[in-house]
Protein backbone atom coordinates (compact mmCIF):
# COMPACT_ATOMS: atom_id res chain seq x y z
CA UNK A 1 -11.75 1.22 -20.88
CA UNK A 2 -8.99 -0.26 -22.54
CA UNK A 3 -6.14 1.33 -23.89
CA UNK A 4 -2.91 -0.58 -25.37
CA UNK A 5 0.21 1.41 -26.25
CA UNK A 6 4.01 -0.17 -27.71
CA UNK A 7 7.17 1.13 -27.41
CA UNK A 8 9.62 -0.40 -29.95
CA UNK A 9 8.60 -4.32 -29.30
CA UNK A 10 6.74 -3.60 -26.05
CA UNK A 11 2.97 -3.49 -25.34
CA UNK A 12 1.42 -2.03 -22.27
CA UNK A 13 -2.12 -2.45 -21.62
CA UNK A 14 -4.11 0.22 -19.13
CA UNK A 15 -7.57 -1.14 -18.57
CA UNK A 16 -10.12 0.15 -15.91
CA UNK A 17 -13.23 -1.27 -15.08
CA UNK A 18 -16.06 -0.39 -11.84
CA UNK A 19 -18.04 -3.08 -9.99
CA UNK A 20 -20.35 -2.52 -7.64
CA UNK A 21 -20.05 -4.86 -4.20
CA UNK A 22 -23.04 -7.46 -5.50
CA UNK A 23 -20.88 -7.40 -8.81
CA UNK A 24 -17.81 -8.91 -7.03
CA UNK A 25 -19.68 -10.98 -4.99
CA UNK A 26 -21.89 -13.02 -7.54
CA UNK A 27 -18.43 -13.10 -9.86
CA UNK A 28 -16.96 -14.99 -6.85
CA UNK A 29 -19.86 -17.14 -6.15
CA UNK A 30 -19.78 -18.74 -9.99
CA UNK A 31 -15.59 -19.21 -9.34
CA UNK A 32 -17.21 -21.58 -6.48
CA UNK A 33 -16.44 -19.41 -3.33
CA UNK A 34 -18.61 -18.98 -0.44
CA UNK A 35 -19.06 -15.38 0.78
CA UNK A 36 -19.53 -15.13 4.47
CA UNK A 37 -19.83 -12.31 7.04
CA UNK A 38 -16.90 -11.38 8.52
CA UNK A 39 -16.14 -8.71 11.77
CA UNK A 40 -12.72 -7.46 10.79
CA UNK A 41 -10.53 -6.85 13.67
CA UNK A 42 -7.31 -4.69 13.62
CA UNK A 43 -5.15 -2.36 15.31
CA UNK A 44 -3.25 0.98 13.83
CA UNK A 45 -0.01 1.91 15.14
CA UNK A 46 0.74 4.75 12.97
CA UNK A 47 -0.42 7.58 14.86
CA UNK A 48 0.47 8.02 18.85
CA UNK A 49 0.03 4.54 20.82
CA UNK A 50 -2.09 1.64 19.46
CA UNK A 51 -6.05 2.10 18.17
CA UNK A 52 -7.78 -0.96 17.87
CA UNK A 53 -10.37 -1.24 15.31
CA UNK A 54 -13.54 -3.48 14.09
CA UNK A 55 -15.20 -3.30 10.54
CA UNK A 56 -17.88 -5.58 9.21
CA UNK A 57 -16.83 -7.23 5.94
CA UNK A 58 -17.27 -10.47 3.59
CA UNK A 59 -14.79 -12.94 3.15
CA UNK A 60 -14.19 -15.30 0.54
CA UNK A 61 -13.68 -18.77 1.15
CA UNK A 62 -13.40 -22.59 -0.55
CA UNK A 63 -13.80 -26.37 1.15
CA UNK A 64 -13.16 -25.69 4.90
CA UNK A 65 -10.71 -22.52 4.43
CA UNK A 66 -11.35 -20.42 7.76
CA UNK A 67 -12.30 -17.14 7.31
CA UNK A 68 -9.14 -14.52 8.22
CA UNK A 69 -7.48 -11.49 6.93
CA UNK A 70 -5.84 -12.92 3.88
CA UNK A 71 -9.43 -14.19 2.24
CA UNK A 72 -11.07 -10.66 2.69
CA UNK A 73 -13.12 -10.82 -0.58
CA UNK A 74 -11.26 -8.01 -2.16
CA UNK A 75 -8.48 -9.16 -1.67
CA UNK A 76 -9.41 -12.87 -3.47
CA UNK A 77 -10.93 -10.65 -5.86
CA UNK A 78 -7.84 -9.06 -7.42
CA UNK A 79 -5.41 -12.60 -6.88
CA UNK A 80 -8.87 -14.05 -9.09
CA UNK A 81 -8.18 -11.10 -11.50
CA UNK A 82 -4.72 -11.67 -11.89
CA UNK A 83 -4.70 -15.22 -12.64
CA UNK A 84 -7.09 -14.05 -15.62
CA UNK A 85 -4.34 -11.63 -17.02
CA UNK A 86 -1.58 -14.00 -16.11
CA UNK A 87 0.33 -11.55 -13.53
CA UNK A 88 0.67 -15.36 -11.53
């Protein structure tokens, strides 16, 4: 869905679109990334004391990037999105 609304000389654009996981992934793939299994490690301070956690995931990755928090496939999914609308 795509829905584009102006106010005097300005245009907003709402869009909204579901992928599935595979989706994401093979969109990734043809931009050239490598999607690798990744154990996600991290710990939670908001509630009382410290819970560590551990969650299977994919990262994305070029060339000899090492895999890490800040290439979690999602997350190079929307920075890939938002070079496409021009937000960067």
């Amino acid at each position: 869905m795509i829905r584009l609304t102006q106010k005097n000389e300005i245009f907003t654009m709402y869009a909204k679109k579901e992928y599935t996981q595979m989706e994401i992934i093979e969109i990734l793939q043809k931009k050239g990334y490598e999607i690798i299994s990744y154990l996600w490690q991290y710990k939670d301070t908001t509630f009382l004391g410290t819970t560590y956690h551990e969650k299977w995931t994919f990262t994305a990755t070029k060339g000899d990037e090492p895999q890490g928090e800040s290439n979690i496939y999602t997350t190079v999914f929307e920075k890939e999105v938002k070079k496409v609308l021009e937000f960067e």
